[in-house]
PDB file of N, CA and C in Angstrom:
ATOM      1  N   UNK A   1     -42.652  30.637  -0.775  1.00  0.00           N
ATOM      2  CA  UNK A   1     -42.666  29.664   0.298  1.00  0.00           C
ATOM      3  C   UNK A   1     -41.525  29.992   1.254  1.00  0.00           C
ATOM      4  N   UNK A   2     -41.524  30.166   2.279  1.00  0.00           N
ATOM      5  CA  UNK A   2     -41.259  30.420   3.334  1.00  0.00           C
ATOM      6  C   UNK A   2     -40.757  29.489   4.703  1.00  0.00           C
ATOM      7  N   UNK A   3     -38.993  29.293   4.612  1.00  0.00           N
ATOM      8  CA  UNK A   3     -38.128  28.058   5.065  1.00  0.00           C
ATOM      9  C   UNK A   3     -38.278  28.412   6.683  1.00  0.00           C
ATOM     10  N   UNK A   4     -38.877  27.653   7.891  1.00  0.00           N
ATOM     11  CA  UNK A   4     -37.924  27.952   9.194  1.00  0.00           C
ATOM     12  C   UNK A   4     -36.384  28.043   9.262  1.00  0.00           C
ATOM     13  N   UNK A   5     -36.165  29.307   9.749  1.00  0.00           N
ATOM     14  CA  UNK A   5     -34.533  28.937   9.938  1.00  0.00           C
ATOM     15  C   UNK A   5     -34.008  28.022  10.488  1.00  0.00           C
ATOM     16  N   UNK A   6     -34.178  26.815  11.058  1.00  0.00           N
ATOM     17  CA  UNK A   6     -33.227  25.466  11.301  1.00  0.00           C
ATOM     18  C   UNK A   6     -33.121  24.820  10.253  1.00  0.00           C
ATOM     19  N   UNK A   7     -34.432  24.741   9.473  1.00  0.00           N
ATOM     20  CA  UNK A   7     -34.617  24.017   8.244  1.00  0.00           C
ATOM     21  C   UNK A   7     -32.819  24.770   7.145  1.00  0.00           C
ATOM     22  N   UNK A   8     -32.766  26.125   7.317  1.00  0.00           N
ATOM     23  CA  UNK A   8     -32.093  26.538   6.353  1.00  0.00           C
ATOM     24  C   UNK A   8     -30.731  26.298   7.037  1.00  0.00           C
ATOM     25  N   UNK A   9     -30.831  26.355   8.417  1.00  0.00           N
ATOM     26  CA  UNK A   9     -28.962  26.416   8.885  1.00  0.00           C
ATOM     27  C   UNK A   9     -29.004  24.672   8.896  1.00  0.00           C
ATOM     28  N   UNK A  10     -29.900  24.091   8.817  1.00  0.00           N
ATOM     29  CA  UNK A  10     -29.827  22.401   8.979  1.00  0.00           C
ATOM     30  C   UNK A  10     -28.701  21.990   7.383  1.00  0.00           C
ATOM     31  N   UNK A  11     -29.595  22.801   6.097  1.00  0.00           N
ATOM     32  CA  UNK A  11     -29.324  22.927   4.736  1.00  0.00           C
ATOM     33  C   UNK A  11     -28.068  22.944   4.395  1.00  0.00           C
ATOM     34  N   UNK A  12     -27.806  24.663   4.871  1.00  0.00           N
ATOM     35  CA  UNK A  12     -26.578  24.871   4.816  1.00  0.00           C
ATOM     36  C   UNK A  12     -25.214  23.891   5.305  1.00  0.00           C
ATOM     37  N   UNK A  13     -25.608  23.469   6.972  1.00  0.00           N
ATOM     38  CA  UNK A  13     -24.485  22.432   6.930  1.00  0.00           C
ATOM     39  C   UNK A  13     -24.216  21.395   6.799  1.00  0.00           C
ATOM     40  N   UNK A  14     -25.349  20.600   5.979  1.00  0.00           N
ATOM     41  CA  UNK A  14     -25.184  19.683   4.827  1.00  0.00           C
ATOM     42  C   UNK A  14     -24.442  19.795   3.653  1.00  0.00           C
ATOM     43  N   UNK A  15     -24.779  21.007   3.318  1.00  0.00           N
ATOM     44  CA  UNK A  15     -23.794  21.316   2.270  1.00  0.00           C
ATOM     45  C   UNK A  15     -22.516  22.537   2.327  1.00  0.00           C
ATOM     46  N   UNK A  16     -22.218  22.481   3.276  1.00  0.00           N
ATOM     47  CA  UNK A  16     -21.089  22.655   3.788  1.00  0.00           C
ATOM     48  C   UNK A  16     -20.275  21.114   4.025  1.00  0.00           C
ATOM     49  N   UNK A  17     -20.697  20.442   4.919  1.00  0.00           N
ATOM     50  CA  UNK A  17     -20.189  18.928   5.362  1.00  0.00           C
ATOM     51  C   UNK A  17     -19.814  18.545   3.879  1.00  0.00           C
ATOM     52  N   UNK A  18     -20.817  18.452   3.059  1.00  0.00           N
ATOM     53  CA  UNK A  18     -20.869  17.686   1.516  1.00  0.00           C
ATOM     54  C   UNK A  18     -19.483  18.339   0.443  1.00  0.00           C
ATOM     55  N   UNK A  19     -19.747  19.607   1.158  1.00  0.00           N
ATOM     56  CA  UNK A  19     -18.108  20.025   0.293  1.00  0.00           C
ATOM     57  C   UNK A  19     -17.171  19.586   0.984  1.00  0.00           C
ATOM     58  N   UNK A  20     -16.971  19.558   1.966  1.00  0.00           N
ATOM     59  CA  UNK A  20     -15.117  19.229   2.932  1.00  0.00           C
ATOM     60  C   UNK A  20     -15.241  17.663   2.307  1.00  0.00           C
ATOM     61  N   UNK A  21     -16.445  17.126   2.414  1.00  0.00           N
ATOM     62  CA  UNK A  21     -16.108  15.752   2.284  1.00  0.00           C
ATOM     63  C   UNK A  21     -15.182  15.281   0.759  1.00  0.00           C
ATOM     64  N   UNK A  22     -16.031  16.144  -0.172  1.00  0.00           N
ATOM     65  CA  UNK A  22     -15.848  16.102  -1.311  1.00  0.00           C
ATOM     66  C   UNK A  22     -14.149  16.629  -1.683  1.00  0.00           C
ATOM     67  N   UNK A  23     -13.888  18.315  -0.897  1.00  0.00           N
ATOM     68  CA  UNK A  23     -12.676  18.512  -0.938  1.00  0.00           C
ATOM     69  C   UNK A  23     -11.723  17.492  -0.237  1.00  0.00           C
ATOM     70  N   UNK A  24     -11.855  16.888   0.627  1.00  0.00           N
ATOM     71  CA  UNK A  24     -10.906  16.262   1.324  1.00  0.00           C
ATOM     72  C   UNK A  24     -10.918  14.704   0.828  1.00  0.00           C
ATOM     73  N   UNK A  25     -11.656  14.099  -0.226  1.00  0.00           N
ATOM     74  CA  UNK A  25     -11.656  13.176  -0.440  1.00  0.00           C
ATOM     75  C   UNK A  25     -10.978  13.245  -2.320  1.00  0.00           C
ATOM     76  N   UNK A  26     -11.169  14.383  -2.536  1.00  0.00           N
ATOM     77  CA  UNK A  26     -10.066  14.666  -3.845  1.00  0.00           C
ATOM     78  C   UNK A  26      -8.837  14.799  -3.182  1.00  0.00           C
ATOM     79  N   UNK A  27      -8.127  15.054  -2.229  1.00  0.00           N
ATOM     80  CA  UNK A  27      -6.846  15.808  -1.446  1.00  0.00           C
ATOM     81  C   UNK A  27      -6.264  13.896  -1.550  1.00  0.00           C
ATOM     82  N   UNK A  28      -7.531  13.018  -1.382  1.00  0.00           N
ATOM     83  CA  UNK A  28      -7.151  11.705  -0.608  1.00  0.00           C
ATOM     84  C   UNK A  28      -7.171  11.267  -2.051  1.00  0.00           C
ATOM     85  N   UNK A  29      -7.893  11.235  -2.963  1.00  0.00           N
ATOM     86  CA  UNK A  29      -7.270  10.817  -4.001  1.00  0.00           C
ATOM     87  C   UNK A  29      -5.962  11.544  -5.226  1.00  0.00           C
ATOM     88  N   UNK A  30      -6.281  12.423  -4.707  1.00  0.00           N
ATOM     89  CA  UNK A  30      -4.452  13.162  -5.557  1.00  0.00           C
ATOM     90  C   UNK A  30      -3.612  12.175  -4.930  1.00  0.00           C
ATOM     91  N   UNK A  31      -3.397  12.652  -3.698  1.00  0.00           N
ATOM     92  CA  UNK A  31      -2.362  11.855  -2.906  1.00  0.00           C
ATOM     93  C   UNK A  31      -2.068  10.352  -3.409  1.00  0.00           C
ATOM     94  N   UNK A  32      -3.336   9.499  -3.836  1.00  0.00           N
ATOM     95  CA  UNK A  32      -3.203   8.114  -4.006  1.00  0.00           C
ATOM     96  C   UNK A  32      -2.813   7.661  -5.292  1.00  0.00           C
ATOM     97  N   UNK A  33      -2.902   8.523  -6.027  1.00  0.00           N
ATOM     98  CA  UNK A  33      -2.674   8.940  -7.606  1.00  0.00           C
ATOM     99  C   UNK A  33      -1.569   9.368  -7.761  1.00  0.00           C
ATOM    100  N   UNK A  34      -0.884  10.063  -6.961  1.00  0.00           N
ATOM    101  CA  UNK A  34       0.736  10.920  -6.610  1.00  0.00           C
ATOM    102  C   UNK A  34       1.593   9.152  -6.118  1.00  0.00           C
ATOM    103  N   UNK A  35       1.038   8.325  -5.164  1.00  0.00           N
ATOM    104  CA  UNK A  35       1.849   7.317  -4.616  1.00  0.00           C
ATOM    105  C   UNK A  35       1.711   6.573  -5.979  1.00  0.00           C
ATOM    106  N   UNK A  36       1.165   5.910  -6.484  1.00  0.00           N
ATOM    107  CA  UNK A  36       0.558   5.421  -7.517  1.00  0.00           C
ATOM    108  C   UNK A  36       1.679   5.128  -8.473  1.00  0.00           C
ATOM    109  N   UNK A  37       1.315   6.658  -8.807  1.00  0.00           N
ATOM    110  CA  UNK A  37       2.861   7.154 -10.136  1.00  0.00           C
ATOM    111  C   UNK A  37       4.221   6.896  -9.771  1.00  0.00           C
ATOM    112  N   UNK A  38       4.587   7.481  -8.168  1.00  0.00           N
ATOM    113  CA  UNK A  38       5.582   7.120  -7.939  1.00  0.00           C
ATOM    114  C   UNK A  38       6.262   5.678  -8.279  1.00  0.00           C
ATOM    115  N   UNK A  39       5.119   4.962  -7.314  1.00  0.00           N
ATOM    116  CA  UNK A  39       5.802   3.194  -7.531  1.00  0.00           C
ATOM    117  C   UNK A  39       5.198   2.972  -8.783  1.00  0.00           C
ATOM    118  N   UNK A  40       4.794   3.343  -9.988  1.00  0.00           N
ATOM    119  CA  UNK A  40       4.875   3.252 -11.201  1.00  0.00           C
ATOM    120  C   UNK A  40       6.050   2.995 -12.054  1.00  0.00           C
ATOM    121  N   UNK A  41       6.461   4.542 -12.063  1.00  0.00           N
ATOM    122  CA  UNK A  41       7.714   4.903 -11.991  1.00  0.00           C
ATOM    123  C   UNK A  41       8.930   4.509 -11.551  1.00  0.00           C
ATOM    124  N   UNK A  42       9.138   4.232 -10.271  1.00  0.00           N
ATOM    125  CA  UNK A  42       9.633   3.559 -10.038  1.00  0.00           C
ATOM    126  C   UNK A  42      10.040   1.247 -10.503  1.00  0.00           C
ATOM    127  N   UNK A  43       8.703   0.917 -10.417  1.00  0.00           N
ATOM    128  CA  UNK A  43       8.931   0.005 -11.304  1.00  0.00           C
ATOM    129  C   UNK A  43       9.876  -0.431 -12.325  1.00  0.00           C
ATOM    130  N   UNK A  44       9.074   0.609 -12.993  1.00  0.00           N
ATOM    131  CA  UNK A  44       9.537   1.191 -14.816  1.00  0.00           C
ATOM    132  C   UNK A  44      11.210   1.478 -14.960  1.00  0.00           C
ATOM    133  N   UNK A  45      11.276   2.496 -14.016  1.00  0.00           N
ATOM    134  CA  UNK A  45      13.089   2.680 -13.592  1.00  0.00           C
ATOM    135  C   UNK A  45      13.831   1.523 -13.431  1.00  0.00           C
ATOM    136  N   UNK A  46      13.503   0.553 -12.597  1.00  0.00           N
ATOM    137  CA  UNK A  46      13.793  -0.386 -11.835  1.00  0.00           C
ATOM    138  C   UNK A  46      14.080  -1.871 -13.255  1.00  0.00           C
ATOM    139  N   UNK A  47      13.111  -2.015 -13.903  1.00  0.00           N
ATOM    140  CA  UNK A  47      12.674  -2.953 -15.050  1.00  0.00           C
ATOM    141  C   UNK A  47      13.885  -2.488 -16.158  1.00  0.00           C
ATOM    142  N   UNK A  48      13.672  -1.114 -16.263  1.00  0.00           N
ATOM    143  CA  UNK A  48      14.812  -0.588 -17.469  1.00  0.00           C
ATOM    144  C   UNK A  48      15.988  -0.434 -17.014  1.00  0.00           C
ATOM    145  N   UNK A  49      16.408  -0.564 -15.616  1.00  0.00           N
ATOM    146  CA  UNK A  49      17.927  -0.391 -14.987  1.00  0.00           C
ATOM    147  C   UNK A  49      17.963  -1.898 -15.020  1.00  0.00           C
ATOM    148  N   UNK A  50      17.522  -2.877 -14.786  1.00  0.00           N
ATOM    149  CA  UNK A  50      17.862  -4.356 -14.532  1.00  0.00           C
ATOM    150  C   UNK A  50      17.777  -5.256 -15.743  1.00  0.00           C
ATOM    151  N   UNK A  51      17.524  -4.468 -17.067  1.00  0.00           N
ATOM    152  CA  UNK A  51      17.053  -5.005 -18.838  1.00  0.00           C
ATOM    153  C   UNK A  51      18.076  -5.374 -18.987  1.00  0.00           C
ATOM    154  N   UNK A  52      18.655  -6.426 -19.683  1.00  0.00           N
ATOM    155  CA  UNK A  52      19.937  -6.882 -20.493  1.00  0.00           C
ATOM    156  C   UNK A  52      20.555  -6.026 -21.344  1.00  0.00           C
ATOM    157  N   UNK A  53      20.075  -5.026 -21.821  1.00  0.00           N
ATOM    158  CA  UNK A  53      20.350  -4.248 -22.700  1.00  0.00           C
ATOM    159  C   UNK A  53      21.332  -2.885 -21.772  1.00  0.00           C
ATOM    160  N   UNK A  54      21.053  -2.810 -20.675  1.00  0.00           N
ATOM    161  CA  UNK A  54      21.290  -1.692 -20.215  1.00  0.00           C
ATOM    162  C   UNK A  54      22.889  -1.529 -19.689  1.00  0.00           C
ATOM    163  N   UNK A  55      23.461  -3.249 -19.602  1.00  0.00           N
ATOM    164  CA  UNK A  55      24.658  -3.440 -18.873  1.00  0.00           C
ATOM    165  C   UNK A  55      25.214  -3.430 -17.708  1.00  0.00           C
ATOM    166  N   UNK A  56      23.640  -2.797 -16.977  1.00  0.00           N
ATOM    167  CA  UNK A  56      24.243  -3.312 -15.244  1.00  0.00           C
ATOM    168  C   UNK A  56      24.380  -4.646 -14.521  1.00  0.00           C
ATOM    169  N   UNK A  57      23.447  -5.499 -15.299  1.00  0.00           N
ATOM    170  CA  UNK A  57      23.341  -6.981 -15.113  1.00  0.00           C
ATOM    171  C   UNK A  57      24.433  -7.706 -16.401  1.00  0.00           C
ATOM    172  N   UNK A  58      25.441  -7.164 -16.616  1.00  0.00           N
ATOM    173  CA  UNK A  58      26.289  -7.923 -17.263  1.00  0.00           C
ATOM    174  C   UNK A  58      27.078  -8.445 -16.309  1.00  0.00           C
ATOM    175  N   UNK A  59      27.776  -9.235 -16.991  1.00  0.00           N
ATOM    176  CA  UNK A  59      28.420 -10.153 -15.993  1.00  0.00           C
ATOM    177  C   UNK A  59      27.803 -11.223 -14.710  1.00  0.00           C
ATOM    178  N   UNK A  60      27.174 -11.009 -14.170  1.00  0.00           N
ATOM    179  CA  UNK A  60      26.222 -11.626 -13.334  1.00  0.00           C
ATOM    180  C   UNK A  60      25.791 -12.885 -13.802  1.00  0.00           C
ATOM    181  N   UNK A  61      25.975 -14.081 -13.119  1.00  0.00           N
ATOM    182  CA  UNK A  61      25.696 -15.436 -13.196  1.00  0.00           C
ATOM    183  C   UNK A  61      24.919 -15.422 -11.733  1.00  0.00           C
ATOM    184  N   UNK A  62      23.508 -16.407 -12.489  1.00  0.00           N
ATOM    185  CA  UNK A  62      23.035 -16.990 -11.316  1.00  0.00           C
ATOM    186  C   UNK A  62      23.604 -18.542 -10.604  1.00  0.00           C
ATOM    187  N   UNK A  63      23.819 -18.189  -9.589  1.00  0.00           N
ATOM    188  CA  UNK A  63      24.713 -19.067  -8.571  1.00  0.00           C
ATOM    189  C   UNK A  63      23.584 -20.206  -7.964  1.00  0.00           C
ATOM    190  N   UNK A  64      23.962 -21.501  -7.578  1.00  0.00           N
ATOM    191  CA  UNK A  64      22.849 -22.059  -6.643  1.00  0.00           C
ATOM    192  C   UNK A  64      23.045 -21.619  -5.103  1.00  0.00           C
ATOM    193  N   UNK A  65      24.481 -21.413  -4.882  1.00  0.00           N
ATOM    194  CA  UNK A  65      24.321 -21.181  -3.737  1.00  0.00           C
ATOM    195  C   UNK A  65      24.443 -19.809  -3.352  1.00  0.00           C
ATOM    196  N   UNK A  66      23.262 -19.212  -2.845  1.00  0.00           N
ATOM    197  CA  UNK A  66      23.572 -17.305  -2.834  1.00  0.00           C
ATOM    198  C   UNK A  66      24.036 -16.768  -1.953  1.00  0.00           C
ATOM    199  N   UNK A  67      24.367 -17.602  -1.038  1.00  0.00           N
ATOM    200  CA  UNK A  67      25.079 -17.252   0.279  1.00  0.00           C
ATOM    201  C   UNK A  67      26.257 -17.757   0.586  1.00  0.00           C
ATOM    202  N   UNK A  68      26.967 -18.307  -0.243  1.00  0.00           N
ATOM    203  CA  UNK A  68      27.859 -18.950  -0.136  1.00  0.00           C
ATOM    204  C   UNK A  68      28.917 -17.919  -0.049  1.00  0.00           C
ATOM    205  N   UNK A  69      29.176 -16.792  -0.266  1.00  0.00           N
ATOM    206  CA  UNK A  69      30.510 -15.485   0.106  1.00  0.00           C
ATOM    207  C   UNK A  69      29.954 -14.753   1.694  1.00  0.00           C
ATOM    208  N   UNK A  70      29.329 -15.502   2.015  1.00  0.00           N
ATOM    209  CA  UNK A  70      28.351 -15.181   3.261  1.00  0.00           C
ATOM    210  C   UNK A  70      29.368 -15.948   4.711  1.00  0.00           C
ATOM    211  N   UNK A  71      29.835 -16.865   4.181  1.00  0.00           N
ATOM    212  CA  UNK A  71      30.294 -17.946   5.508  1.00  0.00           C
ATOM    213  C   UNK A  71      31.666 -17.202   6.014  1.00  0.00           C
TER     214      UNK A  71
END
């Protein structure tokens, strides 16, 4: 069976289009998966630097007034 050539260059850049889309929409999810982890990570850092256990929040009393070394 026997394709007109528009039929085949029509084909082809369908599936050409169908790959960039595909490549560029993995590029868009790495990337979102890369931010992701970061503020993951970050969190996690953040949670285990501010733990009672860790001693950076020793000493620290919560105050009512938080602005009060402010005036």
């Amino acid at each position: 069976m026997k394709h007109p050539q528009t039929f085949v260059m029509i084909m082809i850049g369908v599936s050409v289009t169908f790959g960039v889309l595909i490549w560029s929409g993995s590029l868009w999810g790495a990337l979102g998966a890369l931010i992701a982890g970061f503020a993951l990570a970050f969190v996690m850092s953040m949670a285990w630097l501010w733990s009672p256990k860790s001693g950076v929040a020793k000493g620290r009393r919560p105050t009512h007034d938080s602005f009060a070394g402010l005036k």
